[in-house]
N, C-alpha and C. Protein backbone atom coordinates (compact mmCIF):
# COMPACT_ATOMS: atom_id res chain seq x y z
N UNK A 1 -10.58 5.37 14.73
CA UNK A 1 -10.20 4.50 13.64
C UNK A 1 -10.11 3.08 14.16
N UNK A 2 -10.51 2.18 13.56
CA UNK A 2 -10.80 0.63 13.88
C UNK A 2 -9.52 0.52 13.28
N UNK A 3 -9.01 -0.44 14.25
CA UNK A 3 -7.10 -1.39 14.20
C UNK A 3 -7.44 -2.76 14.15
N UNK A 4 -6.93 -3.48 13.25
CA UNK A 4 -6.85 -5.16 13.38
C UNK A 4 -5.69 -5.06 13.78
N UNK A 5 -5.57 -5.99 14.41
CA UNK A 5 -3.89 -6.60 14.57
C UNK A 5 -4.02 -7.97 14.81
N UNK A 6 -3.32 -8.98 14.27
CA UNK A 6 -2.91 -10.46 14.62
C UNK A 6 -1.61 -10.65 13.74
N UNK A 7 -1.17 -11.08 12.68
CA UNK A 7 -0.13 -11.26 12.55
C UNK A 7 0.95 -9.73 11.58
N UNK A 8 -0.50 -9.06 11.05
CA UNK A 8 -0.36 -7.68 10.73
C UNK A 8 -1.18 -6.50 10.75
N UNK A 9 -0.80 -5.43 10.79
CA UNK A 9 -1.60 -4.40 11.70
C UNK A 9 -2.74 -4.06 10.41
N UNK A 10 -3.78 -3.73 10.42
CA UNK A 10 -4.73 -3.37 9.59
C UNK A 10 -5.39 -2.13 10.28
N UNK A 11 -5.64 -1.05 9.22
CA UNK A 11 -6.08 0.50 9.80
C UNK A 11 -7.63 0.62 8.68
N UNK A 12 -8.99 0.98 9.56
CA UNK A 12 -9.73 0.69 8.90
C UNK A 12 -10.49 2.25 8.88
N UNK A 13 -10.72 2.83 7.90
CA UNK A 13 -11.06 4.51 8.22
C UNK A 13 -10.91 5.47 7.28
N UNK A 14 -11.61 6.31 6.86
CA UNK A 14 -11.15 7.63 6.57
C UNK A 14 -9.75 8.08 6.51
N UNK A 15 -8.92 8.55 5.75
CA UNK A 15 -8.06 9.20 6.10
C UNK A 15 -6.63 7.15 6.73
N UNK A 16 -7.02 6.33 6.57
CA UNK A 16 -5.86 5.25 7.04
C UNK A 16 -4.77 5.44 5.76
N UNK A 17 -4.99 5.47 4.70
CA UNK A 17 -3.45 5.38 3.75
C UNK A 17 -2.75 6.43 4.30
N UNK A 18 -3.22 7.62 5.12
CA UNK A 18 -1.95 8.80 5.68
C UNK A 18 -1.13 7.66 6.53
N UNK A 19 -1.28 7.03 6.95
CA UNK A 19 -0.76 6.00 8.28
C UNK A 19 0.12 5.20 7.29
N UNK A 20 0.11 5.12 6.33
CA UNK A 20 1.08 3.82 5.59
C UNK A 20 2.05 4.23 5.35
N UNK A 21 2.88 5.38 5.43
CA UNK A 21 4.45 5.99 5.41
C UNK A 21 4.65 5.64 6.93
N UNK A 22 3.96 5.95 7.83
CA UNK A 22 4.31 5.74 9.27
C UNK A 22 4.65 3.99 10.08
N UNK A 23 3.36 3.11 9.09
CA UNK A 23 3.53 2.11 9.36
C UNK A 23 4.73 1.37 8.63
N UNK A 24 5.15 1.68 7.49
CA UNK A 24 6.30 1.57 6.94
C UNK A 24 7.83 1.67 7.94
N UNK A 25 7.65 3.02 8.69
CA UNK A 25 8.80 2.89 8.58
C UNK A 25 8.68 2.07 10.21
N UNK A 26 7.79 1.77 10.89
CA UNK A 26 7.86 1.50 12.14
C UNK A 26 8.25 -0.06 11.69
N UNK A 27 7.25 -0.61 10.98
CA UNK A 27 8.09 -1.71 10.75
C UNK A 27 8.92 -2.00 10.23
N UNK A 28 10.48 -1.18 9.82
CA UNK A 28 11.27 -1.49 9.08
C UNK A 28 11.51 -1.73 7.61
N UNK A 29 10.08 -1.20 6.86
CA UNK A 29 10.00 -1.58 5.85
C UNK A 29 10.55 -0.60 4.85
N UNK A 30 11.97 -0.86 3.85
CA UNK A 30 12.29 0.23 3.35
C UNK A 30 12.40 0.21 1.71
N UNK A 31 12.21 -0.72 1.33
CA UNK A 31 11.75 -0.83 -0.18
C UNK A 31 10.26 -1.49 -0.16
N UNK A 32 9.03 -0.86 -0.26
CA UNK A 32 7.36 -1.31 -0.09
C UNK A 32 7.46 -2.51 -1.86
N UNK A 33 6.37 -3.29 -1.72
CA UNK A 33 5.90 -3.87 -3.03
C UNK A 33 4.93 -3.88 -3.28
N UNK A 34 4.29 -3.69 -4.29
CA UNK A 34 2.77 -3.83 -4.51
C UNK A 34 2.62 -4.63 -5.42
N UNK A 35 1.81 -5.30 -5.24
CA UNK A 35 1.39 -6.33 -6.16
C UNK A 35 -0.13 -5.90 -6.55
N UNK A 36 -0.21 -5.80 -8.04
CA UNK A 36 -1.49 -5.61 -8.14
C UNK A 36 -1.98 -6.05 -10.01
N UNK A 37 -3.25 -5.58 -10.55
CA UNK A 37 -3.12 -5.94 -11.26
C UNK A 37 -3.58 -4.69 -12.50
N UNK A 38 -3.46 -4.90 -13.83
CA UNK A 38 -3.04 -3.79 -15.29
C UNK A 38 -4.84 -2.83 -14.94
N UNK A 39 -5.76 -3.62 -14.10
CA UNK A 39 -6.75 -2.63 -14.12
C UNK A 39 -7.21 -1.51 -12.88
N UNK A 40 -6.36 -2.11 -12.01
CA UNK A 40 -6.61 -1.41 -10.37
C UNK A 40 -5.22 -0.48 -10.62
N UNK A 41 -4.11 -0.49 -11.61
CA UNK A 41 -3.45 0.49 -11.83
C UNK A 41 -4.00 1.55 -12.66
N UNK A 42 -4.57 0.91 -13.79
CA UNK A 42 -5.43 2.04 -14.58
C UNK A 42 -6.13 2.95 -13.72
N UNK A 43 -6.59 2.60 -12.92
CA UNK A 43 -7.85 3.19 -12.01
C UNK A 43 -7.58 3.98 -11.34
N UNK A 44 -6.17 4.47 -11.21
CA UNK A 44 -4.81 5.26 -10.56
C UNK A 44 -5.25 4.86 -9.23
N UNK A 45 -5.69 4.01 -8.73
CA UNK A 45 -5.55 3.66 -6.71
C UNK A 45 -4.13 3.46 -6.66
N UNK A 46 -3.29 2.68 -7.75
CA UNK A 46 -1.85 2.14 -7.56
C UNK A 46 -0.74 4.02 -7.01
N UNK A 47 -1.21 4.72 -8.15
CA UNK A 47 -0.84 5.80 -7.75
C UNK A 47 -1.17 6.27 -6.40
N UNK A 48 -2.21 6.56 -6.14
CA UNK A 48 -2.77 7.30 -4.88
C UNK A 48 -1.35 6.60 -3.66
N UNK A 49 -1.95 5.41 -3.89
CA UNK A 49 -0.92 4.70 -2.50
C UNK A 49 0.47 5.07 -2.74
N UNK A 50 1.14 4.73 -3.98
CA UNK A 50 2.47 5.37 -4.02
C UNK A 50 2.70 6.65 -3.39
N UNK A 51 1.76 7.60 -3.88
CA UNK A 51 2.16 9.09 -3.08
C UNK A 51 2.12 9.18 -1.86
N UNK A 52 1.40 8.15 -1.42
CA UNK A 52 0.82 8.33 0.36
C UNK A 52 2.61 7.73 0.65
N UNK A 53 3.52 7.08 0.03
CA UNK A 53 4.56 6.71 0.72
C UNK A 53 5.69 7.91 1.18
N UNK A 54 5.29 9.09 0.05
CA UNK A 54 6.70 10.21 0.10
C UNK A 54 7.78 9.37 -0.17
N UNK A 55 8.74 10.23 -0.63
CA UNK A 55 10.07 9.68 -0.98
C UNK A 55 11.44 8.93 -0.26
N UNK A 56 10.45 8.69 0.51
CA UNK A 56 11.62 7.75 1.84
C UNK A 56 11.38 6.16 1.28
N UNK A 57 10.17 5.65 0.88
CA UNK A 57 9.86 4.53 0.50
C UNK A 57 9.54 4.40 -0.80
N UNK A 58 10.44 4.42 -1.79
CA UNK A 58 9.93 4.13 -3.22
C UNK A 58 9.34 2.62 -3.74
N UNK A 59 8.55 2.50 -3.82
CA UNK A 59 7.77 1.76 -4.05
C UNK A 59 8.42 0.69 -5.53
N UNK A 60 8.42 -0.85 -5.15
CA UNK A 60 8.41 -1.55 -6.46
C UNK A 60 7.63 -2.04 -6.66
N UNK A 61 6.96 -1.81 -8.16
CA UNK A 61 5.17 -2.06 -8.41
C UNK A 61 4.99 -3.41 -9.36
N UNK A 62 4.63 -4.27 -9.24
CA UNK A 62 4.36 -5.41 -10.03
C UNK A 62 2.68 -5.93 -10.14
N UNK A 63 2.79 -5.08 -11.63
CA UNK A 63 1.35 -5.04 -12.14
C UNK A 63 0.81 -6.04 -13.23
N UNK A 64 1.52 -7.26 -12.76
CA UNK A 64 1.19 -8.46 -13.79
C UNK A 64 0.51 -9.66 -13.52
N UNK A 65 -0.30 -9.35 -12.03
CA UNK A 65 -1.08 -10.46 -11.70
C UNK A 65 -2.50 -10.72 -12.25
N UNK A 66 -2.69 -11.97 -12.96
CA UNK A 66 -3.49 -12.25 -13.70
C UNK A 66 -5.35 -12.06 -13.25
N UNK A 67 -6.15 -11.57 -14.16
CA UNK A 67 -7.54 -11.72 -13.25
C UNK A 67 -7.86 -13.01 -13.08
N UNK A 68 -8.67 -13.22 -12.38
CA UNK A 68 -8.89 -14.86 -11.99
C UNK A 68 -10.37 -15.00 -13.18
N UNK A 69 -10.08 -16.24 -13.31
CA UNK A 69 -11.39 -16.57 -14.67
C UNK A 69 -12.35 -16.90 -14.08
C-alpha cells in the first residue's frame, strides 16, 4: 500500500478506508467530521466511510457544502 506523509498521513490502495478507525484513533481523533456535499452523500460513499469508523468514532457529518459553479 502506497503512504503519503508530510503534514498528514495519506493511505493509497485497495482495502485503505479499513485503516481509518486505526488512523483515528492513533491520532487522537475522537469525534471525526466530514465535510461533504447533498450529492456524494446520496451516492452513499458518506455512509460507506461512516461504517468503516465502528462505534468508537461517531462521526459529525456536514453535508451543506455548496457545488462550485
Amino acid at each position: 500500500m502506497a503512504t503519503l506523509t508530510y503534514l498528514t498521513t495519506t493511505h493509497f490502495d485497495f482495502g485503505a478506508l479499513g485503516k481509518l478507525a486505526a488512523e483515528l484513533k492513533r491520532s487522537g481523533v475522537k469525534r471525526p467530521f466530514i465535510a461533504t456535499d447533498k450529492g456524494v452523500r446520496a451516492a452513499g460513499l458518506v455512509d460507506t466511510v461512516s461504517a468503516s469508523l465502528g462505534g468508537d468514532a461517531p462521526a459529525t457529518i456536514y453535508d451543506e457544502t455548496p457545488k462550485p459553479d
